[in-house]
C-alpha atoms as a PDB file:
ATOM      1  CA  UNK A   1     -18.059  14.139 -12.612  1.00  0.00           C
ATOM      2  CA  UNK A   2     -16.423  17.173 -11.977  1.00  0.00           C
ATOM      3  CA  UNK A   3     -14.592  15.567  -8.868  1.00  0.00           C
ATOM      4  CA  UNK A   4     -13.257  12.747 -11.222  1.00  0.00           C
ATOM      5  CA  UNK A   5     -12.499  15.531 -13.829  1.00  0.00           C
ATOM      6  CA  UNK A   6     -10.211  17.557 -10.824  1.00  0.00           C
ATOM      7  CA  UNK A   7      -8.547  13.984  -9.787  1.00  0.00           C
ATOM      8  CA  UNK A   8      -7.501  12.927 -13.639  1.00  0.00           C
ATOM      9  CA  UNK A   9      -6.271  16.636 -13.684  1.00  0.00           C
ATOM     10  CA  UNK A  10      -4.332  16.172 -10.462  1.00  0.00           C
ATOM     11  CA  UNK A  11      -2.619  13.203 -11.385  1.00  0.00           C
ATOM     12  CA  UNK A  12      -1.854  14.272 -15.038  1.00  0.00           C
ATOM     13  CA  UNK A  13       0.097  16.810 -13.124  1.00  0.00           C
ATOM     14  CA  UNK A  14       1.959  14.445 -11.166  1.00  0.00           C
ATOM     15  CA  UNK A  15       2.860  12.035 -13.779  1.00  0.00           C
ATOM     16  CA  UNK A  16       4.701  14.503 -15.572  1.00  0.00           C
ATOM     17  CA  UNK A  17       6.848  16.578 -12.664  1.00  0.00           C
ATOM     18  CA  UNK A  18      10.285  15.344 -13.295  1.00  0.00           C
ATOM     19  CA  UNK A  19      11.415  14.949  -9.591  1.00  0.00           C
ATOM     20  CA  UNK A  20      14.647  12.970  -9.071  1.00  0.00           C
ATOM     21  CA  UNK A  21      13.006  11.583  -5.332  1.00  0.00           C
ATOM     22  CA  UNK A  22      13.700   8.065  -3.843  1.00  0.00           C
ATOM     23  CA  UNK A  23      10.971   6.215  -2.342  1.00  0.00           C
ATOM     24  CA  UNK A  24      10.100   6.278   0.835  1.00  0.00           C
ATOM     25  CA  UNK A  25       7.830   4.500   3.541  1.00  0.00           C
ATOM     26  CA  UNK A  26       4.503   5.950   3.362  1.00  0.00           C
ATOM     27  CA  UNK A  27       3.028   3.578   5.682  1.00  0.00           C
ATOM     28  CA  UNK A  28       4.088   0.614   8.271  1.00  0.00           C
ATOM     29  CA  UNK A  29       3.215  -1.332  10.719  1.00  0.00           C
ATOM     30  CA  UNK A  30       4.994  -4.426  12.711  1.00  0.00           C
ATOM     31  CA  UNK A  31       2.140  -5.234  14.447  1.00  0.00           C
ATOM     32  CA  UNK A  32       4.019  -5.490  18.259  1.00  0.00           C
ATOM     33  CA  UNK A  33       0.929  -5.237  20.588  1.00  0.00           C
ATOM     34  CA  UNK A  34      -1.277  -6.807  18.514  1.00  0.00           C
ATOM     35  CA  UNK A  35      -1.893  -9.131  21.546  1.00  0.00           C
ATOM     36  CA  UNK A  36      -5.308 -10.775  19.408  1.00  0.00           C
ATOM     37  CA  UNK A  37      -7.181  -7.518  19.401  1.00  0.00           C
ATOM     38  CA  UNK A  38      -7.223  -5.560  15.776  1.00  0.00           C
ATOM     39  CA  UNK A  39      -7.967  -2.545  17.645  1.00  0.00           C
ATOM     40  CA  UNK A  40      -4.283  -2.073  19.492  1.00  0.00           C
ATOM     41  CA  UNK A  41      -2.709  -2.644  15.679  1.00  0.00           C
ATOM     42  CA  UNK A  42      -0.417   0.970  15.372  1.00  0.00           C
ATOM     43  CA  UNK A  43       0.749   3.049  12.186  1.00  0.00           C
ATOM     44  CA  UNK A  44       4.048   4.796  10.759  1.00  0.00           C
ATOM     45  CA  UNK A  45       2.508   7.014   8.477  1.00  0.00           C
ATOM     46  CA  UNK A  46       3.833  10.053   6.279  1.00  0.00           C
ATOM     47  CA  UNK A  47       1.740  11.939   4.223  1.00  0.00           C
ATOM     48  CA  UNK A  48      -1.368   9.598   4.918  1.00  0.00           C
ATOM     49  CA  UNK A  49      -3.604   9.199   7.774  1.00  0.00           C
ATOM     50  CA  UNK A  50      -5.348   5.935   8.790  1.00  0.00           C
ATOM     51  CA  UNK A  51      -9.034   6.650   8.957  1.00  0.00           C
ATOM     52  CA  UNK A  52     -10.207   3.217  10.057  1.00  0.00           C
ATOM     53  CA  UNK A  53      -9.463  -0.005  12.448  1.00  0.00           C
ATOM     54  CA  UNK A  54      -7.672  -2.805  10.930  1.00  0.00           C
ATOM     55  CA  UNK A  55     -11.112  -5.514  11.389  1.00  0.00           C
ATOM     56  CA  UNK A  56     -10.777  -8.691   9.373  1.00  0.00           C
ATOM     57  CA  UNK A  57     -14.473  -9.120   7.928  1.00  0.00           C
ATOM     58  CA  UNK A  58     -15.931 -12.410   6.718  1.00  0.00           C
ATOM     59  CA  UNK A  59     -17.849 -11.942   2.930  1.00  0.00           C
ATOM     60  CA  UNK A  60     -21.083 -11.149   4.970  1.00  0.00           C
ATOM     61  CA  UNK A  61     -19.390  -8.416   6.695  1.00  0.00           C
ATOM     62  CA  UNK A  62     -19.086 -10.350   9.951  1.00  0.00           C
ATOM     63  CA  UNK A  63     -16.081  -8.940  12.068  1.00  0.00           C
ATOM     64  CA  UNK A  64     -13.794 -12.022  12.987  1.00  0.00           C
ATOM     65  CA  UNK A  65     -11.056 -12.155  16.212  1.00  0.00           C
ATOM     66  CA  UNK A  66      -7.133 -12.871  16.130  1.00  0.00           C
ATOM     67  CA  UNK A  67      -5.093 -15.359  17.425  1.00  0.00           C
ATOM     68  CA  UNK A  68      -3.864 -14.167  20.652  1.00  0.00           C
ATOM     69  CA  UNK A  69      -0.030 -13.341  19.049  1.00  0.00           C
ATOM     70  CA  UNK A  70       2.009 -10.133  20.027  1.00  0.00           C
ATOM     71  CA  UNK A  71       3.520  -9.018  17.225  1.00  0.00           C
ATOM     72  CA  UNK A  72       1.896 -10.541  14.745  1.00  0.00           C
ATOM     73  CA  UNK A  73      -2.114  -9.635  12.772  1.00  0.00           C
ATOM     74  CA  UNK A  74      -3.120 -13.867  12.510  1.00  0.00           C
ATOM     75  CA  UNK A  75      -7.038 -14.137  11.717  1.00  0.00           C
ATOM     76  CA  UNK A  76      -9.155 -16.751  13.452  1.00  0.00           C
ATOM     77  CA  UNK A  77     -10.958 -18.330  10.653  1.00  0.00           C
ATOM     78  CA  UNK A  78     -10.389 -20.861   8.550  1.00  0.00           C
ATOM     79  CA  UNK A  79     -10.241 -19.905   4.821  1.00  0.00           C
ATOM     80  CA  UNK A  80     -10.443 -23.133   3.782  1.00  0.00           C
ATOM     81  CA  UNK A  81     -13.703 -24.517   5.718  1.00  0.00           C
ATOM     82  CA  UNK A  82     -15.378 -21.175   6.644  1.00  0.00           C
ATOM     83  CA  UNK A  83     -14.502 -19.087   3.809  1.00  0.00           C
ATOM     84  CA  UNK A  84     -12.135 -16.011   2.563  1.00  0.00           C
ATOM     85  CA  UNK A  85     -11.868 -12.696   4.451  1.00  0.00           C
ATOM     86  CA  UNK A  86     -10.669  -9.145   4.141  1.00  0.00           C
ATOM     87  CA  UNK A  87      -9.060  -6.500   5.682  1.00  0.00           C
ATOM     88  CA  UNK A  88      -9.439  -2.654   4.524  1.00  0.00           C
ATOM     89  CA  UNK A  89      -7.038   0.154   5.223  1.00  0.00           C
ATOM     90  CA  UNK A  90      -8.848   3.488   4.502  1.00  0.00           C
ATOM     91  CA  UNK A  91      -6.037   5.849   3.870  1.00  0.00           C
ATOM     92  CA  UNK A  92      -6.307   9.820   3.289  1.00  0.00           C
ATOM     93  CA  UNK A  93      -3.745  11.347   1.690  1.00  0.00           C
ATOM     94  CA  UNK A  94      -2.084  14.540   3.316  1.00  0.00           C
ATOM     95  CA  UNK A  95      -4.135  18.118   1.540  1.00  0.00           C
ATOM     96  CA  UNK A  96      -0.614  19.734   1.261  1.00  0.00           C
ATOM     97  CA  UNK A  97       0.822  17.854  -1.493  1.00  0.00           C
ATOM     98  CA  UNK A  98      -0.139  17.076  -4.999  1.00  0.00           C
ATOM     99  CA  UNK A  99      -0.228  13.139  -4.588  1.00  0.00           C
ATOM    100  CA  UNK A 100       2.009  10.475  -3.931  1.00  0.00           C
ATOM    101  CA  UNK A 101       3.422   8.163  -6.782  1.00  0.00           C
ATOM    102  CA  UNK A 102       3.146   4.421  -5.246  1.00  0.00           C
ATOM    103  CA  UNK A 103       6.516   2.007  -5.541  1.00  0.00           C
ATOM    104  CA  UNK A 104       5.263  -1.756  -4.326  1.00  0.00           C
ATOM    105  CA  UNK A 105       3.294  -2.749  -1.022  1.00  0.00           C
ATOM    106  CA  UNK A 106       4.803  -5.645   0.962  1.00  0.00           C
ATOM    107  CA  UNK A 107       3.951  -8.328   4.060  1.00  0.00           C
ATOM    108  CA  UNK A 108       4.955 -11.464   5.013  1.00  0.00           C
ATOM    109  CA  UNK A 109       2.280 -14.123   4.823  1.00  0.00           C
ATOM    110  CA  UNK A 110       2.322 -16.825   7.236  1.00  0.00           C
ATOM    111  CA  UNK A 111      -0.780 -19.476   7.597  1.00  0.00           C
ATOM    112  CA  UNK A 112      -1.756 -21.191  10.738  1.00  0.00           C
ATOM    113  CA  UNK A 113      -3.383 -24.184  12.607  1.00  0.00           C
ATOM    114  CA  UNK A 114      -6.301 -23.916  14.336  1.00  0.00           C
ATOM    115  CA  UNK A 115      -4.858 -23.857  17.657  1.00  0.00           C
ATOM    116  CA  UNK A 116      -2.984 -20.536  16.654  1.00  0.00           C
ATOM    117  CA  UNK A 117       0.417 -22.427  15.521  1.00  0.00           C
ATOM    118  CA  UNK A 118       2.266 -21.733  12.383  1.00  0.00           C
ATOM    119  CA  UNK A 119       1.852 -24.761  10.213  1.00  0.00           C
ATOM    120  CA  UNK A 120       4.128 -27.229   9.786  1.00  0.00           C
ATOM    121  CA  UNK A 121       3.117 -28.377   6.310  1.00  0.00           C
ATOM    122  CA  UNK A 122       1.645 -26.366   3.601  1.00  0.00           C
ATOM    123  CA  UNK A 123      -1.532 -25.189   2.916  1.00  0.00           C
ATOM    124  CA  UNK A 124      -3.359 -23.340   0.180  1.00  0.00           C
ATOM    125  CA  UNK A 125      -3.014 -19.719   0.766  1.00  0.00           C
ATOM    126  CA  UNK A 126      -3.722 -16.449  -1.914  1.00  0.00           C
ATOM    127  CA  UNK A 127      -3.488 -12.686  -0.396  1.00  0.00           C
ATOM    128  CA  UNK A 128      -5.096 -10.434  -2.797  1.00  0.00           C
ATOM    129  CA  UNK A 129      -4.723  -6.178  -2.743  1.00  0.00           C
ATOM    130  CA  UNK A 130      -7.532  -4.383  -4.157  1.00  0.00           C
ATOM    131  CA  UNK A 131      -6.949  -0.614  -4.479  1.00  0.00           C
ATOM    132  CA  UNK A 132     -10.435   1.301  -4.432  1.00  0.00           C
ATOM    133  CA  UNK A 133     -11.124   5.130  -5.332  1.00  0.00           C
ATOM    134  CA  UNK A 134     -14.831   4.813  -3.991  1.00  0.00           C
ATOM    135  CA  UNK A 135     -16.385   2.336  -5.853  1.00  0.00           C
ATOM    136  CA  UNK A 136     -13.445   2.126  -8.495  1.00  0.00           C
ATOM    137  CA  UNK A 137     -10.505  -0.100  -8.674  1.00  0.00           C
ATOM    138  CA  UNK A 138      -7.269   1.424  -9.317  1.00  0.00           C
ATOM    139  CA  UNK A 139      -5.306  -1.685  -8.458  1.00  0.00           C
ATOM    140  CA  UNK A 140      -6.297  -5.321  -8.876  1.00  0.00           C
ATOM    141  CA  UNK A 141      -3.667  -8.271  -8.376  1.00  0.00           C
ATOM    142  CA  UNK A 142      -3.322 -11.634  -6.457  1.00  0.00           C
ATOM    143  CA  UNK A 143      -0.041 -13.615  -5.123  1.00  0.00           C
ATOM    144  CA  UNK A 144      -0.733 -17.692  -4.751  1.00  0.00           C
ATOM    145  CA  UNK A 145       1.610 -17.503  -1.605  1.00  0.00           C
ATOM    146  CA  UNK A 146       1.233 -21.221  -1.399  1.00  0.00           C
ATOM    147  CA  UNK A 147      -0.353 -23.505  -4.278  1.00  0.00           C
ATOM    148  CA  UNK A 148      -1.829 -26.571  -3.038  1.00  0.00           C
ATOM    149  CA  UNK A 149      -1.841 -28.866   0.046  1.00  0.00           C
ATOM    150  CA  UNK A 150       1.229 -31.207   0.692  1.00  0.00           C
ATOM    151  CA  UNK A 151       2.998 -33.026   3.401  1.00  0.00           C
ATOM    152  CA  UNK A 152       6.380 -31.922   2.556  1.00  0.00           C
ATOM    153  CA  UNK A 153       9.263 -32.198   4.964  1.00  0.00           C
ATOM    154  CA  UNK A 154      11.002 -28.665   4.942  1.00  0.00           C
ATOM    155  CA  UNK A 155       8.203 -26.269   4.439  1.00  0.00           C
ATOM    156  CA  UNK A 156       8.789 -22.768   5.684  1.00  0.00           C
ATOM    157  CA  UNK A 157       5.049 -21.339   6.666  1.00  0.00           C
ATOM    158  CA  UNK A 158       6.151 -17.396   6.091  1.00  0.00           C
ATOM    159  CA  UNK A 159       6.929 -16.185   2.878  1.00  0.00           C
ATOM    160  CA  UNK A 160       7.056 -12.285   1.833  1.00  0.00           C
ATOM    161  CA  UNK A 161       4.608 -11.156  -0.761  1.00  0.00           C
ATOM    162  CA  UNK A 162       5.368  -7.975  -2.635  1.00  0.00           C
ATOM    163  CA  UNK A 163       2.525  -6.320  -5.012  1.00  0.00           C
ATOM    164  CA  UNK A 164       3.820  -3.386  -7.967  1.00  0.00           C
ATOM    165  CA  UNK A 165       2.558  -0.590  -7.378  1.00  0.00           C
ATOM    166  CA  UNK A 166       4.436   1.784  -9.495  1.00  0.00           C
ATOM    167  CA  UNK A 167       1.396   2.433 -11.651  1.00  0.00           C
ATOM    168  CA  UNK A 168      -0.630   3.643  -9.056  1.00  0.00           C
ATOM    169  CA  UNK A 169      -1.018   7.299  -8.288  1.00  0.00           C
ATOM    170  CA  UNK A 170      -2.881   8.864  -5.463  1.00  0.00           C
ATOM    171  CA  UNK A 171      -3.891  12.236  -4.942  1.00  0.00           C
ATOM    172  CA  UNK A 172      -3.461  15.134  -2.309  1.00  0.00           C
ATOM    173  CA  UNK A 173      -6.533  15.369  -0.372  1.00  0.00           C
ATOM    174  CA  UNK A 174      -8.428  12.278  -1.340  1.00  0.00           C
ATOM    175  CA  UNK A 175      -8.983   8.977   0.513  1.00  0.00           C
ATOM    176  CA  UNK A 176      -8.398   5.527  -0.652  1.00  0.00           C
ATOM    177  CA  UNK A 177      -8.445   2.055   0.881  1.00  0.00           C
ATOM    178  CA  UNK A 178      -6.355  -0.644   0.412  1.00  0.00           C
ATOM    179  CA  UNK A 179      -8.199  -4.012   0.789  1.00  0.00           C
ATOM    180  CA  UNK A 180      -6.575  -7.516   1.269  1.00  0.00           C
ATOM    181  CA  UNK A 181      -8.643 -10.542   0.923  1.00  0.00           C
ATOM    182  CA  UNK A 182      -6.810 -13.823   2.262  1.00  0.00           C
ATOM    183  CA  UNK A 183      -8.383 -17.159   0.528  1.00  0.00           C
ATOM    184  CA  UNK A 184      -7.610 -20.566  -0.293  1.00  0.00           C
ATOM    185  CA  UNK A 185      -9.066 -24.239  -0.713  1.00  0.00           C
ATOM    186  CA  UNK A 186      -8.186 -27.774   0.879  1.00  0.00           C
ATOM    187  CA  UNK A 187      -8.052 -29.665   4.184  1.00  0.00           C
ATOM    188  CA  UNK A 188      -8.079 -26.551   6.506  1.00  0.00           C
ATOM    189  CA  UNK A 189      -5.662 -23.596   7.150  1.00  0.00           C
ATOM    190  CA  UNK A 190      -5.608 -19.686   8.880  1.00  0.00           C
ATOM    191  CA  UNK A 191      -3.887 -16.980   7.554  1.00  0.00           C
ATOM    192  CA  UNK A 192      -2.332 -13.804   8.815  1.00  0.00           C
ATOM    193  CA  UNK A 193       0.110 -11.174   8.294  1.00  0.00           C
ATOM    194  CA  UNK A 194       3.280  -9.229   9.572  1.00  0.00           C
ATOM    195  CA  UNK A 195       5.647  -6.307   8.610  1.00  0.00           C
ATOM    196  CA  UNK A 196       3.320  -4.818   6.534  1.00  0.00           C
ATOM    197  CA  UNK A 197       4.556  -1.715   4.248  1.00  0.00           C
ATOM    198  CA  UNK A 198       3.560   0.709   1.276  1.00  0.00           C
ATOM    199  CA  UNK A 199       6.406   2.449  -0.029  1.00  0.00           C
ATOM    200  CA  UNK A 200       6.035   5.712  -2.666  1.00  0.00           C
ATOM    201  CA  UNK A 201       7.530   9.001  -3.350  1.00  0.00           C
ATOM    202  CA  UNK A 202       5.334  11.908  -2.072  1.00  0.00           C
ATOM    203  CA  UNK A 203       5.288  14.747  -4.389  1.00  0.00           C
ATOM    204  CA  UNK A 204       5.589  18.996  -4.706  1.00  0.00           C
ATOM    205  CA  UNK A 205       4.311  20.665  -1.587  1.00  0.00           C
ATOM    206  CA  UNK A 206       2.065  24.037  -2.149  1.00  0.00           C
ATOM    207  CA  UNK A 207       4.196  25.199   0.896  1.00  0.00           C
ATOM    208  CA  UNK A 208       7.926  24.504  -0.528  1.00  0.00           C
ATOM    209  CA  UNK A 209       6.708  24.527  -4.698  1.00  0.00           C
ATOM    210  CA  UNK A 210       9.055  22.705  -7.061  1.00  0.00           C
ATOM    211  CA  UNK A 211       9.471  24.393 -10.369  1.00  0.00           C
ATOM    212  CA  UNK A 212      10.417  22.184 -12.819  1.00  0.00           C
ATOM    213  CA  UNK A 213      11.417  24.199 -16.316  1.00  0.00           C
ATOM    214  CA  UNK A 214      11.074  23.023 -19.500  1.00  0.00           C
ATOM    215  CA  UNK A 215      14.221  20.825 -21.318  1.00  0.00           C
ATOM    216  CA  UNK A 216      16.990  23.758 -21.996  1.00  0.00           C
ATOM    217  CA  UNK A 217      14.797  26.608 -20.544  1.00  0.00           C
ATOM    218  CA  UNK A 218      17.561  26.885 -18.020  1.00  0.00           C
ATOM    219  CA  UNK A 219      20.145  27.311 -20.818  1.00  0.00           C
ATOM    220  CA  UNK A 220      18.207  29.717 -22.946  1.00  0.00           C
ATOM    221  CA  UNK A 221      18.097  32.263 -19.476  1.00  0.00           C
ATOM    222  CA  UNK A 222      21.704  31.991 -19.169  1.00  0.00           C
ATOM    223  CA  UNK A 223      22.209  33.157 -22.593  1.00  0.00           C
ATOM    224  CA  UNK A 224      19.910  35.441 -22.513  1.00  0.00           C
ATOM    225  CA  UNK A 225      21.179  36.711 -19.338  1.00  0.00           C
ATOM    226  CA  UNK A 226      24.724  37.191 -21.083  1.00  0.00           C
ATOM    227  CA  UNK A 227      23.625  38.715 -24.302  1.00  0.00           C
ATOM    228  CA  UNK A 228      22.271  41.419 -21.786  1.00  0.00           C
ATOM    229  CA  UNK A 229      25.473  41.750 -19.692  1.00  0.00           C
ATOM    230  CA  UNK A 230      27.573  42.397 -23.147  1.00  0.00           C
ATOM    231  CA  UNK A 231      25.185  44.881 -24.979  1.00  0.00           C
ATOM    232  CA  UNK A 232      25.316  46.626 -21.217  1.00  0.00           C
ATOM    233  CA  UNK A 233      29.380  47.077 -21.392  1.00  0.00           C
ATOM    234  CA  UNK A 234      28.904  48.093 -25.450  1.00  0.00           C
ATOM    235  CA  UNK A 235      27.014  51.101 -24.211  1.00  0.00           C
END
């Protein structure tokens, strides 16, 4: 209680420090080396730190394998016959600031044969993001990549998903993890995933503090600070 007492405390904080920052990347990955093992998958990270592998799990927690693809994270199972699966990225959040405010959290969703080939017609996809302080959600949302089954000349099997994010706050010191759940229903398809990244703004550092004054407090020392300068040349 008390630690979810500190954390509302911590990000009451943030939510009001008036900080004119842009976003930033707070975590990437392209996914080059891949080469079908989860294991090789590397990180860009700033102000977070990666605590786990990248292993896509089946809903009874059985770890699954890749398609044998360099730069790309394309799950051997098919969502539509075998089931959905997920992938969790346990993050911890640098000590040494106060949190970071989260912008939007982007991939590009491509589906697959079974032989490993992107597909040439479309099939029912749905990437979901779950956001999880321990056993609480902090973000829930889904994107129907592609709705349906159908033979359609022209189809395009990558398309970018982006999820909003910029009500999400995390906080200095804690750990998260970001979970993405790939599903879908109809005559068979695979999904994966590329160019994954989490953009946010990482807030006031302990070791370079930001004081942020109150609206006019500025003002109010400069006057003050010339009322003292002219009653010092009266005297």
């Amino acid at each position: 209680m008390m630690r979810n007492l500190f954390k509302k405390i911590c990000l009451l904080s943030i939510s009001t420090l008036a900080l004119s920052a842009n976003a930033s990347v707070i975590l990437s990955s392209d996914f080059t080396g891949t080469n079908g093992d989860p294991t090789n998958v590397s990180w860009v990270e700033n102000d977070v730190t990666v605590n786990s592998d990248f292993l896509p799990t089946d809903t009874s927690s059985n770890l699954l394998g890749l398609f044998s693809i360099d730069d790309m994270f394309a799950v051997d199972y098919n969502i539509h016959n075998e089931g959905s699966w997920y992938v969790d990225i346990v993050l911890s959040v640098n000590s040494l600031i106060d949190g970071i405010e989260l912008s939007d959290f982007t991939f590009d969703a491509s589906i697959f044969n079974n032989s490993g080939n992107l597909q040439s017609v479309q099939r029912d996809l749905t990437f979901s993001l779950d956001i999880l302080d321990g056993s609480s959600a902090l973000f829930s949302a889904s994107d129907d990549v592609f709705v349906g089954d159908n033979n359609n000349s022209g189809f395009n099997p990558t398309e970018s998903v982006v999820f909003d994010l910029s009500s999400v706050l995390l906080t200095g010191g804690f750990d998260y993890t970001f979970r993405l759940t790939a599903s879908g229903t109809g005559g068979g398809n695979n999904a994966g995933l590329d160019n994954l990244v989490l953009n946010g703004t990482s807030l006031s550092s302990p070791a370079a503090p930001t004081t942020v004054s109150a609206p006019g407090s500025s003002a109010l020392l400069l006057i003050s600070g010339l009322a003292f300068l002219m009653r010092s040349k009266r005297k």
